[in-house]
C-alpha atoms as a PDB file:
ATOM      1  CA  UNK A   1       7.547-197.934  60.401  1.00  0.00           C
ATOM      2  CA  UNK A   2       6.289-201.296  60.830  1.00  0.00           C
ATOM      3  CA  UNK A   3       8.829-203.405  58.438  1.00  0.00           C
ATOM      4  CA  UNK A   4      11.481-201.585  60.977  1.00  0.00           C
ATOM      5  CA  UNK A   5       9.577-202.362  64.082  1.00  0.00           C
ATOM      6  CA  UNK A   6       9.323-205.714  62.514  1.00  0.00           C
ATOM      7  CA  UNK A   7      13.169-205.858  62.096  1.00  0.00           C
ATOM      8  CA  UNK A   8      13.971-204.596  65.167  1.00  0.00           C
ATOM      9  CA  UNK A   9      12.092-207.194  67.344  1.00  0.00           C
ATOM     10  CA  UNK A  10      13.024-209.868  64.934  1.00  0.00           C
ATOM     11  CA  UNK A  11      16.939-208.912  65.833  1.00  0.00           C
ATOM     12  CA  UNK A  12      16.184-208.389  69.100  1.00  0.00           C
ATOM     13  CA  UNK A  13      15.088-211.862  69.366  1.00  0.00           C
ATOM     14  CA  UNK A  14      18.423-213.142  67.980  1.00  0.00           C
ATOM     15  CA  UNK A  15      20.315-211.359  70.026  1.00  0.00           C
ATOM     16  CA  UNK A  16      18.294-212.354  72.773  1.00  0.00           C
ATOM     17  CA  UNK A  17      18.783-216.282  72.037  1.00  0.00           C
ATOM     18  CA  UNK A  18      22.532-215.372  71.192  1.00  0.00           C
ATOM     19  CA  UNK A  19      23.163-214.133  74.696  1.00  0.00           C
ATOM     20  CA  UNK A  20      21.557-217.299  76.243  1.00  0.00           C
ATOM     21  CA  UNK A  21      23.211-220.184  73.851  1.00  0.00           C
ATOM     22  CA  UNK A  22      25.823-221.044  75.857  1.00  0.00           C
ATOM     23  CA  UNK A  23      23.242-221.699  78.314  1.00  0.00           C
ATOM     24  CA  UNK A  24      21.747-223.871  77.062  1.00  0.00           C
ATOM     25  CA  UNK A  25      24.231-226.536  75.608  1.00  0.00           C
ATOM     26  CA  UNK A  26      26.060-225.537  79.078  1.00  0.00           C
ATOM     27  CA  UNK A  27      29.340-226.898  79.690  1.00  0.00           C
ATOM     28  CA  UNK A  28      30.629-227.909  76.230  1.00  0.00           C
ATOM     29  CA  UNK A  29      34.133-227.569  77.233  1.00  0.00           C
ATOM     30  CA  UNK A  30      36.604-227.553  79.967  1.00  0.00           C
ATOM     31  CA  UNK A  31      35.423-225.758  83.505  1.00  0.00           C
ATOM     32  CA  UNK A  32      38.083-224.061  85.275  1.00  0.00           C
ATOM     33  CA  UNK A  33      37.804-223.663  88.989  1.00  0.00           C
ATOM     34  CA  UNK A  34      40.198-221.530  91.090  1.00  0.00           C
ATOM     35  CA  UNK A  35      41.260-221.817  94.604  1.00  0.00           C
ATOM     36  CA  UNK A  36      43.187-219.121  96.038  1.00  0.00           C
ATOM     37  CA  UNK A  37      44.961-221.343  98.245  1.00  0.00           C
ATOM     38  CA  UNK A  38      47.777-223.649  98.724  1.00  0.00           C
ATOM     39  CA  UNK A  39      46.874-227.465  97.295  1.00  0.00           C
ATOM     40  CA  UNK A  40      46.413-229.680 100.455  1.00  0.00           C
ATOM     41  CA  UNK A  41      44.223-226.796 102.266  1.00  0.00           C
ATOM     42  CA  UNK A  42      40.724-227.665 103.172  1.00  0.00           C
ATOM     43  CA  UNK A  43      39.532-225.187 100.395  1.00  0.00           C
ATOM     44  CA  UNK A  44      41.202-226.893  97.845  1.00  0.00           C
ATOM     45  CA  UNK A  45      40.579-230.544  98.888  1.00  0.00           C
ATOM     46  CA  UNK A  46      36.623-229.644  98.949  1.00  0.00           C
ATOM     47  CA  UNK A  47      37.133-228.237  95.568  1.00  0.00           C
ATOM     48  CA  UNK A  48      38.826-231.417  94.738  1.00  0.00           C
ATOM     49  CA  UNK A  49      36.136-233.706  96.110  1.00  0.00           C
ATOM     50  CA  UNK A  50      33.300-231.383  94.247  1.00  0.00           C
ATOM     51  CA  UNK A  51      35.156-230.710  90.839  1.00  0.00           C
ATOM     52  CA  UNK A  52      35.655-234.751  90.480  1.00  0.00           C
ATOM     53  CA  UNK A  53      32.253-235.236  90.957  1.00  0.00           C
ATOM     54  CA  UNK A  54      31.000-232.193  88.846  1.00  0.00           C
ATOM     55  CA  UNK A  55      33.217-233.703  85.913  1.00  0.00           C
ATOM     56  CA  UNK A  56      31.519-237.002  85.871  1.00  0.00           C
ATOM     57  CA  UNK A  57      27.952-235.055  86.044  1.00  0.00           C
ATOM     58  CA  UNK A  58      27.940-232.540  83.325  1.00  0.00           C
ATOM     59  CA  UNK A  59      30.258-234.921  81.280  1.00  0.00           C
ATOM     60  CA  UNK A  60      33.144-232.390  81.291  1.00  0.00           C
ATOM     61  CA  UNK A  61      36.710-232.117  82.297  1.00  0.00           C
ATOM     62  CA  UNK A  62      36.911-229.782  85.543  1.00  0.00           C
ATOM     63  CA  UNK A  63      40.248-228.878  86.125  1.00  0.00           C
ATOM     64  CA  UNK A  64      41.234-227.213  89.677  1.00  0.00           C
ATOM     65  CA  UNK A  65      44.020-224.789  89.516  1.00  0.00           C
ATOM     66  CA  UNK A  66      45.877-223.138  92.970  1.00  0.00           C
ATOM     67  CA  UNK A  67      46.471-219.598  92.465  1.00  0.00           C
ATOM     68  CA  UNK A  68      47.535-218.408  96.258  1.00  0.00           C
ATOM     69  CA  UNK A  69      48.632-215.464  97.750  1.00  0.00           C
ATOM     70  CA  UNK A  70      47.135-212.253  99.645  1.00  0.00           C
ATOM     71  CA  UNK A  71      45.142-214.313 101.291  1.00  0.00           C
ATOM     72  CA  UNK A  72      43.247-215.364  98.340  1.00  0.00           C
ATOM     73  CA  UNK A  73      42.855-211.988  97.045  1.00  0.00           C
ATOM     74  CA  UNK A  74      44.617-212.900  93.747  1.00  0.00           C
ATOM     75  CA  UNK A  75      42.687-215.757  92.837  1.00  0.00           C
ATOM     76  CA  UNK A  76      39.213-213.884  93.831  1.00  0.00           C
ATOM     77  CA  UNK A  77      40.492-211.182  91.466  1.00  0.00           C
ATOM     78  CA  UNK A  78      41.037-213.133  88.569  1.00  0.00           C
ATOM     79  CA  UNK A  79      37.717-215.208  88.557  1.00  0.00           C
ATOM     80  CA  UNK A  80      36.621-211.398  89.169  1.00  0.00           C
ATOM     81  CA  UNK A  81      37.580-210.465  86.053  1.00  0.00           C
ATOM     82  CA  UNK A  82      36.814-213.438  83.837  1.00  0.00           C
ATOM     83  CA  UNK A  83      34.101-214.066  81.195  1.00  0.00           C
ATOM     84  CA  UNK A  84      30.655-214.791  83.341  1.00  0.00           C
ATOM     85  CA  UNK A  85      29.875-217.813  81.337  1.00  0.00           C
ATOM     86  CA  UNK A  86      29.879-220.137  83.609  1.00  0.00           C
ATOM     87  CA  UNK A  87      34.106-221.545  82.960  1.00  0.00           C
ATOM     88  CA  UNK A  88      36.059-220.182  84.804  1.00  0.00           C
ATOM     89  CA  UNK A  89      34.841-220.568  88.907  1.00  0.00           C
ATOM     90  CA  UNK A  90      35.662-219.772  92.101  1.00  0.00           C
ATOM     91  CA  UNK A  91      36.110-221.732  95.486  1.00  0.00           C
ATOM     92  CA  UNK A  92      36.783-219.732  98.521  1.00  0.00           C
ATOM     93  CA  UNK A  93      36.308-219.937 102.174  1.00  0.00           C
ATOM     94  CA  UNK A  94      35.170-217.730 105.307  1.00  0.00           C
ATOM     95  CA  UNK A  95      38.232-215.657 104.749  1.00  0.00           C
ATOM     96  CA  UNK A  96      36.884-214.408 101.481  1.00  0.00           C
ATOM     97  CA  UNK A  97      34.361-211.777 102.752  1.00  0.00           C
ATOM     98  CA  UNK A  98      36.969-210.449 105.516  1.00  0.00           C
ATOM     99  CA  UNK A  99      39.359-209.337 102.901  1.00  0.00           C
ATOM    100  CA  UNK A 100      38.159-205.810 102.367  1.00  0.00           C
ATOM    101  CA  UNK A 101      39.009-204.921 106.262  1.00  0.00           C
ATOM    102  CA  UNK A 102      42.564-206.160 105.432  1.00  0.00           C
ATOM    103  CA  UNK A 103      43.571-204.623 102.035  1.00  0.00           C
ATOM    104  CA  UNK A 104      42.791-201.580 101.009  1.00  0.00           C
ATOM    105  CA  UNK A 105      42.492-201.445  97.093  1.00  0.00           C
ATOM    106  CA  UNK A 106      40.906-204.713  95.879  1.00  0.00           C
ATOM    107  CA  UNK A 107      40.064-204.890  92.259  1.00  0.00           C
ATOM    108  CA  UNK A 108      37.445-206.452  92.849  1.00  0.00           C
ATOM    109  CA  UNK A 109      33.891-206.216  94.981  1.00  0.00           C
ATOM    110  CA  UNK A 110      33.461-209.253  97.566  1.00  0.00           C
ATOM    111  CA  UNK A 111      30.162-209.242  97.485  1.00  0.00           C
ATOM    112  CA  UNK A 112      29.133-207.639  93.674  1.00  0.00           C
ATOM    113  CA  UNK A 113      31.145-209.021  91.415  1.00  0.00           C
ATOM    114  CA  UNK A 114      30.526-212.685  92.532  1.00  0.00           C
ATOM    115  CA  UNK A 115      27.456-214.820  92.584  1.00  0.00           C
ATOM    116  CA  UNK A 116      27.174-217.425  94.778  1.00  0.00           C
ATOM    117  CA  UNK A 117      26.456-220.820  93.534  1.00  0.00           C
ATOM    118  CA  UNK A 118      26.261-223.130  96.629  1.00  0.00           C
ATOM    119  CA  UNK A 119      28.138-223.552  99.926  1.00  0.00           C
ATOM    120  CA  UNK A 120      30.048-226.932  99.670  1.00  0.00           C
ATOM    121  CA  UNK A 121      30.566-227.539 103.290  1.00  0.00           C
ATOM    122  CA  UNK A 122      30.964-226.290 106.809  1.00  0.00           C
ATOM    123  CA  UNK A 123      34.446-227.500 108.588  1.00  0.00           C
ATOM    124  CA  UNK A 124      34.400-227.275 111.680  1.00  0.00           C
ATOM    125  CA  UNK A 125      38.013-225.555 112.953  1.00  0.00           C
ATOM    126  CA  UNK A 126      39.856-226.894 115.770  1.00  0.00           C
ATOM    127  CA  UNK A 127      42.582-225.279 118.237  1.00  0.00           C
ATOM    128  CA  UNK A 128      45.605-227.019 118.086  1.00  0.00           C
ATOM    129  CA  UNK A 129      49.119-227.060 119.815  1.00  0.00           C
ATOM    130  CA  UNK A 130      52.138-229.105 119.451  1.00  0.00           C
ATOM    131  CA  UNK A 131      51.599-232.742 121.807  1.00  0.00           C
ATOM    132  CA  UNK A 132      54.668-232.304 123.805  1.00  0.00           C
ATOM    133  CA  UNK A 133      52.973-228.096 124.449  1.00  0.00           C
ATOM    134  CA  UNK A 134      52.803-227.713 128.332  1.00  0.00           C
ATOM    135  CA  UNK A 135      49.324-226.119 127.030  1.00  0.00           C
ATOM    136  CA  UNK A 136      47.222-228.828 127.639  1.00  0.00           C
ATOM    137  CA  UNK A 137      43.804-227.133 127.325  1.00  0.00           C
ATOM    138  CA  UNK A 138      42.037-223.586 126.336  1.00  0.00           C
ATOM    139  CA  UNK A 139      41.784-222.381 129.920  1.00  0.00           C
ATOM    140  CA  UNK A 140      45.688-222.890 130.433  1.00  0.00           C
ATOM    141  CA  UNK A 141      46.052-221.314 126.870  1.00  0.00           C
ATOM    142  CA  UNK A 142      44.212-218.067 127.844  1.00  0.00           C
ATOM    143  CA  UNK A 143      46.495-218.368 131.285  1.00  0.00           C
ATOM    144  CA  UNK A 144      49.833-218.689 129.653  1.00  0.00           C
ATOM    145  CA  UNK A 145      48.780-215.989 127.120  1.00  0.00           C
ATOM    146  CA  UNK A 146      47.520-213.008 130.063  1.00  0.00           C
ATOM    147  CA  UNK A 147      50.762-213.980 132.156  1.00  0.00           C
ATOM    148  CA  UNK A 148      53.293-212.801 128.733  1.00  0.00           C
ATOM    149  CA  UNK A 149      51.492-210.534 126.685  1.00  0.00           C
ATOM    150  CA  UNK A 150      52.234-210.684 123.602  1.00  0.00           C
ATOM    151  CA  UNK A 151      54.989-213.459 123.779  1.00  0.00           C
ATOM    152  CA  UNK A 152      52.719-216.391 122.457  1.00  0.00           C
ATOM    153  CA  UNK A 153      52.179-216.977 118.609  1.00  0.00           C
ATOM    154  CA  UNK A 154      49.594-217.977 116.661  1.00  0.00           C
ATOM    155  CA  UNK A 155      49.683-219.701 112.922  1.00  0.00           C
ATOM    156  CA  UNK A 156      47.448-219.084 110.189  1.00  0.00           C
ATOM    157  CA  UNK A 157      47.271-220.412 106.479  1.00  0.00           C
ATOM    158  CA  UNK A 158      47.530-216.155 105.722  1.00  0.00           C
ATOM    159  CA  UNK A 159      46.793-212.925 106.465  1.00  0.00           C
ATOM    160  CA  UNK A 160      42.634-212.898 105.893  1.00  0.00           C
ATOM    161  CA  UNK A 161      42.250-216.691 105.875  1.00  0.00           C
ATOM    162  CA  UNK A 162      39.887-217.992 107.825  1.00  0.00           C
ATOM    163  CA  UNK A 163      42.495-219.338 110.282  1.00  0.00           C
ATOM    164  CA  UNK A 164      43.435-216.084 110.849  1.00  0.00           C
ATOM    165  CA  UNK A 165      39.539-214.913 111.317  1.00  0.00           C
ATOM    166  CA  UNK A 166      38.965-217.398 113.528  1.00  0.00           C
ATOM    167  CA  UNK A 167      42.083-217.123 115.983  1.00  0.00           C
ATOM    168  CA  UNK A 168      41.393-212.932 115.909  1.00  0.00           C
ATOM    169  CA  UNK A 169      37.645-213.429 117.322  1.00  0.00           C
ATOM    170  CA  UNK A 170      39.432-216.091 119.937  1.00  0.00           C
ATOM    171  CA  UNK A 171      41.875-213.560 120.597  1.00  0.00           C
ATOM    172  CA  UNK A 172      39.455-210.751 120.801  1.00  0.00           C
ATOM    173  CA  UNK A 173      36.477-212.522 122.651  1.00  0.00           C
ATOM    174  CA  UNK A 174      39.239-213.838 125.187  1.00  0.00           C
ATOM    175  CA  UNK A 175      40.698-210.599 125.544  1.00  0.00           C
ATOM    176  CA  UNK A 176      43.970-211.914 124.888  1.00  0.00           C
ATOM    177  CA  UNK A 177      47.286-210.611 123.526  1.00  0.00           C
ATOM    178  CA  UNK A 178      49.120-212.984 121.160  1.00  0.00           C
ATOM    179  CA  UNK A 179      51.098-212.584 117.636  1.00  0.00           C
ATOM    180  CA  UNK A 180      49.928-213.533 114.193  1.00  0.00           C
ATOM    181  CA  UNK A 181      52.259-215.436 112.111  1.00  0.00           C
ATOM    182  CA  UNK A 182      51.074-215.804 108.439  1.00  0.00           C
ATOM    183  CA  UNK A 183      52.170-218.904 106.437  1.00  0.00           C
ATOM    184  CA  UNK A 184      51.443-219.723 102.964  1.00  0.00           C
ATOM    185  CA  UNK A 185      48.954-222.234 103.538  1.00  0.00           C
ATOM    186  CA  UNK A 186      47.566-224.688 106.093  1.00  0.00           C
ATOM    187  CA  UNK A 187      50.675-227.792 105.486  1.00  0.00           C
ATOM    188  CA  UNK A 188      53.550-225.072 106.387  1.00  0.00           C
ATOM    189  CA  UNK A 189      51.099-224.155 109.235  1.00  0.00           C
ATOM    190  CA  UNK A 190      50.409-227.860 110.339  1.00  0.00           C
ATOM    191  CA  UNK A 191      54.651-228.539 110.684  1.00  0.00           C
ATOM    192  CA  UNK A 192      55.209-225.440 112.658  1.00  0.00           C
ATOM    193  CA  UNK A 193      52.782-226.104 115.449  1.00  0.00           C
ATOM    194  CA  UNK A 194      53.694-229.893 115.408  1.00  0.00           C
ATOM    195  CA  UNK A 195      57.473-228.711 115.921  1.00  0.00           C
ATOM    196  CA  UNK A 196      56.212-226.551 118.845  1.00  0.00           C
ATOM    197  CA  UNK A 197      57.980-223.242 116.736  1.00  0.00           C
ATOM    198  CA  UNK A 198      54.589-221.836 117.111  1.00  0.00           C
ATOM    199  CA  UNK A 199      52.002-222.345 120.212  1.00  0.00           C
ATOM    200  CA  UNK A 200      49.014-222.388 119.148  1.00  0.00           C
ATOM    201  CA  UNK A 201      46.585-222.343 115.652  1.00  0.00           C
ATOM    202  CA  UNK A 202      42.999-222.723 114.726  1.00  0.00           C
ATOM    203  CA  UNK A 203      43.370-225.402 111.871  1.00  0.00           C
ATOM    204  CA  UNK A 204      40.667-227.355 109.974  1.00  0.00           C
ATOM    205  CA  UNK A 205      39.726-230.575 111.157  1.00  0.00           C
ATOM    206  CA  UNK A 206      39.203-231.652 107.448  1.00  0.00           C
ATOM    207  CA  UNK A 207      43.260-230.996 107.064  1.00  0.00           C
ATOM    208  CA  UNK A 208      44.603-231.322 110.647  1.00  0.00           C
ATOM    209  CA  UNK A 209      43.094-234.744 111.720  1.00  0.00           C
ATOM    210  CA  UNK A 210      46.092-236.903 110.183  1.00  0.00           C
ATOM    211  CA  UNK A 211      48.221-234.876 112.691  1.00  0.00           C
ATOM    212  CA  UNK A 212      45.970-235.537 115.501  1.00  0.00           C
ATOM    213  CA  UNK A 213      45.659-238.858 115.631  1.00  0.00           C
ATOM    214  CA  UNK A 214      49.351-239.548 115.172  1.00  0.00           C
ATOM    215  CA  UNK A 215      49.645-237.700 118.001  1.00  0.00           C
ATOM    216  CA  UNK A 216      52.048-235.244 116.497  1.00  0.00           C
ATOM    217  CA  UNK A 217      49.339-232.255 117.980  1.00  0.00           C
ATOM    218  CA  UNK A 218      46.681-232.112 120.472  1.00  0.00           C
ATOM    219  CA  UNK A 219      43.483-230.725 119.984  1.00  0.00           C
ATOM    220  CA  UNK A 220      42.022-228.329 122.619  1.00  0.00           C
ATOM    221  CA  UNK A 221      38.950-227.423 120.940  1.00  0.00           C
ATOM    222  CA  UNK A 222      36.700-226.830 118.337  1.00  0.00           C
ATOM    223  CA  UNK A 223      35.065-223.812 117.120  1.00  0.00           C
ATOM    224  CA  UNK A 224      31.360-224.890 116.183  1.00  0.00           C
ATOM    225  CA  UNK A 225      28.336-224.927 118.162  1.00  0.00           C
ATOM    226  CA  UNK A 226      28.608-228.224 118.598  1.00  0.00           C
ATOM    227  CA  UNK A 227      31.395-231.500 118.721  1.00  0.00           C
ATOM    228  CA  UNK A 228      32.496-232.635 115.433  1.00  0.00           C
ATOM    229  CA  UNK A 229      32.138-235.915 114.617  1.00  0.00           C
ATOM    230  CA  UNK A 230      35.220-236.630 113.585  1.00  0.00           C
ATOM    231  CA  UNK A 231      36.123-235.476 116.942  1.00  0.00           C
ATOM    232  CA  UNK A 232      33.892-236.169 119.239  1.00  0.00           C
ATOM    233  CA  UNK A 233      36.213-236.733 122.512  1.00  0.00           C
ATOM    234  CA  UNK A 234      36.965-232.682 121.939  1.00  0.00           C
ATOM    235  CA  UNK A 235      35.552-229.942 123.683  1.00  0.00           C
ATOM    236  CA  UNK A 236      34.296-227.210 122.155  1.00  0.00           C
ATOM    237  CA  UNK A 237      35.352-223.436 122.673  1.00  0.00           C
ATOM    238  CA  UNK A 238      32.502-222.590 125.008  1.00  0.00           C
ATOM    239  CA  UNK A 239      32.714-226.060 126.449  1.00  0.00           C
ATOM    240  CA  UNK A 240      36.631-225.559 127.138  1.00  0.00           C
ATOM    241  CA  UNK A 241      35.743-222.143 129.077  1.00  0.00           C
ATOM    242  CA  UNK A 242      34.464-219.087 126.534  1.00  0.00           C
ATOM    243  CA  UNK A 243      31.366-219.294 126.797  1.00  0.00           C
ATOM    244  CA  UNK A 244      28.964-218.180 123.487  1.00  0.00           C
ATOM    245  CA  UNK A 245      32.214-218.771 121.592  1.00  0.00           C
ATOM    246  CA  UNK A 246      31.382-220.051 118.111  1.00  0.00           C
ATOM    247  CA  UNK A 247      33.137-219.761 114.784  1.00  0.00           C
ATOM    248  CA  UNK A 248      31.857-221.015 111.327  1.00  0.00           C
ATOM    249  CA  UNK A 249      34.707-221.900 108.842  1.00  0.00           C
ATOM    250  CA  UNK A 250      32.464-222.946 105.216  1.00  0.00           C
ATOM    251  CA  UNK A 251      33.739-223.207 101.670  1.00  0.00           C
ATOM    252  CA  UNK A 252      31.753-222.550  98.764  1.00  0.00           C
ATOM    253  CA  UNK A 253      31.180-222.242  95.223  1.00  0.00           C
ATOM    254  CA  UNK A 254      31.367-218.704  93.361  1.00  0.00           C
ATOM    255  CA  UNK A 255      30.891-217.230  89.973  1.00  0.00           C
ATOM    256  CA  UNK A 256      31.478-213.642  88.242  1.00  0.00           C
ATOM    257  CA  UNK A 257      28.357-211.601  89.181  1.00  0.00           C
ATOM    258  CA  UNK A 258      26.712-211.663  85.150  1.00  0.00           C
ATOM    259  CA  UNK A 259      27.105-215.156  84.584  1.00  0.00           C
ATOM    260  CA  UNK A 260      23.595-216.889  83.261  1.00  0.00           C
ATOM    261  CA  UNK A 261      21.225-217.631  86.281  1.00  0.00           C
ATOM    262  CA  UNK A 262      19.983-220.666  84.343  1.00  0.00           C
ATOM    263  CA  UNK A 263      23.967-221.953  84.864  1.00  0.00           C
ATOM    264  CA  UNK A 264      24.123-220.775  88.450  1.00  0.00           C
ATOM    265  CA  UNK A 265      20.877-222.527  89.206  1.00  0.00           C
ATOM    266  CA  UNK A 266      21.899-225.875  87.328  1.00  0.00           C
ATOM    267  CA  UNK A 267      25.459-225.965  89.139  1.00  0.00           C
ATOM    268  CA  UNK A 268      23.903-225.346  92.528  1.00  0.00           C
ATOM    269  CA  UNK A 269      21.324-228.410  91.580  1.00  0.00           C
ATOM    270  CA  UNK A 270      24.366-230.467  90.680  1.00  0.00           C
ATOM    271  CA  UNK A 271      26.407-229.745  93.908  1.00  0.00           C
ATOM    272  CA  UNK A 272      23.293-230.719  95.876  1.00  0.00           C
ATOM    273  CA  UNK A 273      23.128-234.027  94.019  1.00  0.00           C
ATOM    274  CA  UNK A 274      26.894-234.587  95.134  1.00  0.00           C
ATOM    275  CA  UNK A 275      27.049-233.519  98.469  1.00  0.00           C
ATOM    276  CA  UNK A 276      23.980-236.229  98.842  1.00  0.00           C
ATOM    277  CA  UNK A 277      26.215-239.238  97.731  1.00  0.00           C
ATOM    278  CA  UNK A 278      26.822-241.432  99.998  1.00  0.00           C
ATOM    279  CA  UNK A 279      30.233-241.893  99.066  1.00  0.00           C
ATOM    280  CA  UNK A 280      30.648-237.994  99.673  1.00  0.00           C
ATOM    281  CA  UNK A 281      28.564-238.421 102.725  1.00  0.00           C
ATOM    282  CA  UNK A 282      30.689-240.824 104.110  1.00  0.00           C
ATOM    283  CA  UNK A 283      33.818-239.211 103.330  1.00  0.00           C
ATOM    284  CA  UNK A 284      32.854-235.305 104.361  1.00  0.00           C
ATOM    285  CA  UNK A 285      32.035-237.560 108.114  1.00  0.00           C
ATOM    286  CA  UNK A 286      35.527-238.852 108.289  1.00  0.00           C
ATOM    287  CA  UNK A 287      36.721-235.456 107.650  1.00  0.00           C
ATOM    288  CA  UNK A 288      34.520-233.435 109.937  1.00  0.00           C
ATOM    289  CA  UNK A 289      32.757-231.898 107.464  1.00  0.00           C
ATOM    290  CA  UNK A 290      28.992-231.295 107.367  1.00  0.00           C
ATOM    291  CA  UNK A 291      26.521-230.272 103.790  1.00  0.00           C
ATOM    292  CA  UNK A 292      25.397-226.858 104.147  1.00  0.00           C
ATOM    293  CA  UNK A 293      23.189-226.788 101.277  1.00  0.00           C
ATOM    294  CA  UNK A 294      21.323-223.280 100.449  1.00  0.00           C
ATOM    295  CA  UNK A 295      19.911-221.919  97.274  1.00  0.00           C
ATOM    296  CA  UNK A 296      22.261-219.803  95.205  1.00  0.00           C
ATOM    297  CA  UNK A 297      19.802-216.182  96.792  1.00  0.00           C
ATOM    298  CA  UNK A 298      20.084-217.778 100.378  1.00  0.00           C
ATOM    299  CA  UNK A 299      24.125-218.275  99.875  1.00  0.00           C
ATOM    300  CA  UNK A 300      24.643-214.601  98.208  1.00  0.00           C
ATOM    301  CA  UNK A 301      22.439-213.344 101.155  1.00  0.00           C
ATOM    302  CA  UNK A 302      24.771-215.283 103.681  1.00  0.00           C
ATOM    303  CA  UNK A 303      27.593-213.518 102.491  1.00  0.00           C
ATOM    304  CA  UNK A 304      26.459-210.547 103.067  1.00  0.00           C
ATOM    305  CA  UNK A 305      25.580-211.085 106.412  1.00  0.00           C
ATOM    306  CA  UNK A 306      29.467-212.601 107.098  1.00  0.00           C
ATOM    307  CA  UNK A 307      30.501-209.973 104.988  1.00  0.00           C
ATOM    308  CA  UNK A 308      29.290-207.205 108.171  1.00  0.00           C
ATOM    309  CA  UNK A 309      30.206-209.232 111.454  1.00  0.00           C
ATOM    310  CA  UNK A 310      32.897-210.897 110.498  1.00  0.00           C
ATOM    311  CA  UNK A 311      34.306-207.617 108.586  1.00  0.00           C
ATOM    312  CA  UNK A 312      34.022-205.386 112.086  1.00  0.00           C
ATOM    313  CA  UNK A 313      35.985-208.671 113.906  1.00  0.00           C
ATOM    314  CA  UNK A 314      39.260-207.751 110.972  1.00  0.00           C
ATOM    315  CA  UNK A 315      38.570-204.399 111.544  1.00  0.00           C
ATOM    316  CA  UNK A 316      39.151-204.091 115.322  1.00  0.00           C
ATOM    317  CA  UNK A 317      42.196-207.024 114.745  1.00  0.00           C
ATOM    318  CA  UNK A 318      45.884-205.551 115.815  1.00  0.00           C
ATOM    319  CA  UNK A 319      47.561-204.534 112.226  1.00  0.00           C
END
């Protein structure tokens, strides 16, 4: 009885330090992050700026790969499913925990079958029309949009994008009719408004600002608590005339829900030593972009808590 016991802890102990190898010489080969969006959207140019920098860190080749469609559903599902070791990532933004309210049989969980690593940024969204629009600011938008219900449009980079979850809680909160047009990704959505086809979008000011200043669109707002400094001539929502109005478009940093902690906890300590760069600094400024830097328990528990409100907003949106 005691040579087994002693052979049973002794291979219990291997298995033990089996299971957490790859943590330890962790990464010793090529990481793999996902964005379920088009390349050129502001959740793939964060991953961009982050996955560069993560590269030269840990001393490993991070390679970012789009996989859109279903507003990011696809993507989500396939980091879902992958090995938790710590290789195969996921970027997504506020969109993400909305999903569930919009599509009915995900293969996935939103919330348990990812673990959050680290928010990368909060981008601040900004309401946008075309710069020849007669709409010239959010009180004549709300106007124009009560006089013909239902005959304005709205763009968003997909059904269950944050675009889309930002202009339903505008549309709501205003008590507004309009119509949702989906694109495939924030650039198709960014021509469309400039041509005037559509009337109106929230957009990111991380992808949007080129437009703006060559005064191709006018900005009528943005949706934070506060100006963005990349913008800081515009108005916010409440400013503009809805008062308490706020939305908060982040990105961040997921993995499947088993991977390692001691990998979680090293990549979040690695995307906090990025986002303090100054180069990154500098650059997230120009793009109206601010840090929003949170343990990996405090960014799982902020999910959750986006997961509920912003859920009931998708759930009470027009299908």
């Amino acid at each position: 009885m005691k040579r087994f016991l002693i052979l049973a802890a002794t291979a219990l102990t291997v298995a033990t330090s089996w299971a957490q190898a790859p943590a330890v010489d962790y990464p010793n080969k090529i990481i793999k992050i996902i964005v379920p969006f088009t390349a050129g959207s502001a959740t793939d140019i964060m991953a961009r700026i982050v996955g560069e920098r993560l590269s030269a860190s840990l001393g490993q080749a991070v390679v970012v790969e789009n996989r859109s469609g279903a507003g990011g559903t696809l993507g989500a599902a396939q980091v879902a499913k992958s090995d938790p070791d710590g290789y195969t990532l996921l970027v997504v933004s506020t969109g993400h925990v909305v999903n569930p309210a919009l599509y009915g049989n995900l293969s996935y969980d939103t919330v348990g079958d990812f673990a959050g690593i680290s928010p990368l940024a909060a981008l601040p969204n900004v309401l946008v029309v075309a710069a020849d629009s007669p709409i010239k600011s959010v009180r004549d938008l709300i106007a124009a949009a009560k006089a013909k219900p239902g005959q304005l449009n709205y763009a968003s980079a997909g059904v269950g994008s944050a675009t889309h979850v930002n202009a339903e809680k505008f549309r709501a909160v205003s008590a507004i009719q309009v119509t949702h047009i989906p694109f495939k990704g924030t650039p198709e959505t960014i021509v469309e408004v400039s041509s005037g086809r559509v009337d109106f979008m929230f957009t990111p000011v991380l992808a949007s600002i080129p437009s703006i200043r060559d005064n191709r669109m006018r900005a009528l707002a943005v949706s934070t608590t506060k100006r963005s400094s990349a913008l800081p001539d515009v108005p916010t929502v409440a400013e503009a005339g809805v008062p308490g109005f706020v939305f908060d478009f982040w990105v961040g940093l997921l993995a499947p829900a088993k991977t390692p902690r001691n990998i979680v906890n090293k990549l979040n300590q690695e995307v906090r030593k990025i986002m303090l760069q100054p180069e990154v600094v500098e650059r997230l400024a120009k793009l109206g972009a601010e840090p929003m830097p949170m343990t990996p328990e405090r960014f799982d528990a902020y999910i959750k808590e986006e997961f509920a409100t912003l859920g009931a907003v998708m759930k009470a949106a027009p299908k």
